[in-house]
Protein backbone atom coordinates (compact mmCIF):
# COMPACT_ATOMS: atom_id res chain seq x y z
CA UNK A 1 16.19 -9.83 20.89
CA UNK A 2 13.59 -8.92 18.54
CA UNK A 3 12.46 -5.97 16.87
CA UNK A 4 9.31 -3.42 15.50
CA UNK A 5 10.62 -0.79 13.33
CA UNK A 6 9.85 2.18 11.36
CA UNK A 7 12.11 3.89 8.76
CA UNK A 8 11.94 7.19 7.43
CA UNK A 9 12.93 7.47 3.77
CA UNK A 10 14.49 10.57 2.87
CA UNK A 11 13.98 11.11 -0.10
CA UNK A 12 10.41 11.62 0.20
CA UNK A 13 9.29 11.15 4.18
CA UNK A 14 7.57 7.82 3.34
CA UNK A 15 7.19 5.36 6.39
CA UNK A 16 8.26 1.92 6.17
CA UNK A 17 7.33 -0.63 9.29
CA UNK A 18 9.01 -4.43 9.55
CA UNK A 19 10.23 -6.54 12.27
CA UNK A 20 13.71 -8.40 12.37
CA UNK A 21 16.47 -10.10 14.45
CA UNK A 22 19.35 -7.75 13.67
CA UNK A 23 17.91 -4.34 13.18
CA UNK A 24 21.23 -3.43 12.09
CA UNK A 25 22.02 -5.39 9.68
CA UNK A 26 18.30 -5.04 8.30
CA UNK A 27 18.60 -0.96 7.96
CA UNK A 28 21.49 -2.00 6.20
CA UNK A 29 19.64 -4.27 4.30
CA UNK A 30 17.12 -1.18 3.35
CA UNK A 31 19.66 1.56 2.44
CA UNK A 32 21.50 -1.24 0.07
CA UNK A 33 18.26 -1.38 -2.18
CA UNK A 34 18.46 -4.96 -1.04
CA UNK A 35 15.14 -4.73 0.07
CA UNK A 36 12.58 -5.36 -2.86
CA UNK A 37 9.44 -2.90 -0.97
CA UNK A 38 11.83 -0.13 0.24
CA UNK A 39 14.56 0.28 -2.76
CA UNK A 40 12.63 2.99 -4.36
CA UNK A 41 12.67 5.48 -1.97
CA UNK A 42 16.05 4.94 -0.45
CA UNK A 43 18.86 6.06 1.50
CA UNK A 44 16.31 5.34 4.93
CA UNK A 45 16.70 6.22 8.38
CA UNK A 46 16.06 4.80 11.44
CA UNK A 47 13.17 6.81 13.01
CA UNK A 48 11.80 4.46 15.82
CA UNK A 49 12.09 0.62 17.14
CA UNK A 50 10.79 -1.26 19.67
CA UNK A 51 12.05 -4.19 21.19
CA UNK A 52 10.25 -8.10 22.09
CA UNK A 53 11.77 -11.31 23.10
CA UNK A 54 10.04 -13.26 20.62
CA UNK A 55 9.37 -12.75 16.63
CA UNK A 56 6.20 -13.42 16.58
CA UNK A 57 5.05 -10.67 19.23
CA UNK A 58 7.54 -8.17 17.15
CA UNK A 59 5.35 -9.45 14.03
CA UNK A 60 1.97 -8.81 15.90
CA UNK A 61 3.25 -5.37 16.89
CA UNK A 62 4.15 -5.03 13.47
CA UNK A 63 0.84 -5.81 11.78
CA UNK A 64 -1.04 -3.79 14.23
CA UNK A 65 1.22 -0.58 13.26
CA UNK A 66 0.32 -1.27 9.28
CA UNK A 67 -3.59 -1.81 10.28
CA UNK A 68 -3.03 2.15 11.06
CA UNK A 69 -4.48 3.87 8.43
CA UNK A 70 -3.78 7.40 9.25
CA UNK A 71 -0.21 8.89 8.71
CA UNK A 72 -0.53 10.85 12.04
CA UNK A 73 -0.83 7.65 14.22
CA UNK A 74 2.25 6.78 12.60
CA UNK A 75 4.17 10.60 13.16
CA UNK A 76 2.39 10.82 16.69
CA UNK A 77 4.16 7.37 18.05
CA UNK A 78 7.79 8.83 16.62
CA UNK A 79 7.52 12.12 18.04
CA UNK A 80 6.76 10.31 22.00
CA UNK A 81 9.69 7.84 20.86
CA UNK A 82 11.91 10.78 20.77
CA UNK A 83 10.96 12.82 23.37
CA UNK A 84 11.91 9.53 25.73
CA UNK A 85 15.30 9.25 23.93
């Protein structure tokens, strides 16, 4: 399994979006300033994930979430994510 993600950093509510095998181990990854683009604003937290069969379609998904330019596309997706938790 594959996955879309978005982190929350909370230090300063940034949004970070990537794709991965092990979502686990890649938050991980993130809150370990292992991460070159997401050390600065660390500790990070899981805000909302989706999940493909293949990389490459967790990529796509991926790109199209960064083409986003507005912060609200972003904040409207999470807040549906969690109301279906």
């Amino acid at each position: 399994m594959f996955y879309c993600y978005i982190l929350k950093s909370t230090a300063n509510s940034a949004f970070y979006i990537g794709s991965c095998g092990d979502l686990d181990k890649r938050v991980i990854q993130h809150n370990k300033c292992l991460v070159s683009a997401t050390k600065r604003y660390a500790p990070w937290g899981l805000v909302y994930k989706e999940e493909f069969i293949t990389l490459k379609e967790a990529r796509k998904r991926e790109l199209q979430m960064k083409s986003w330019k507005k912060r609200g596309a972003i904040e409207k997706l999470i807040k549906t994510f969690q109301n279906f938790k």
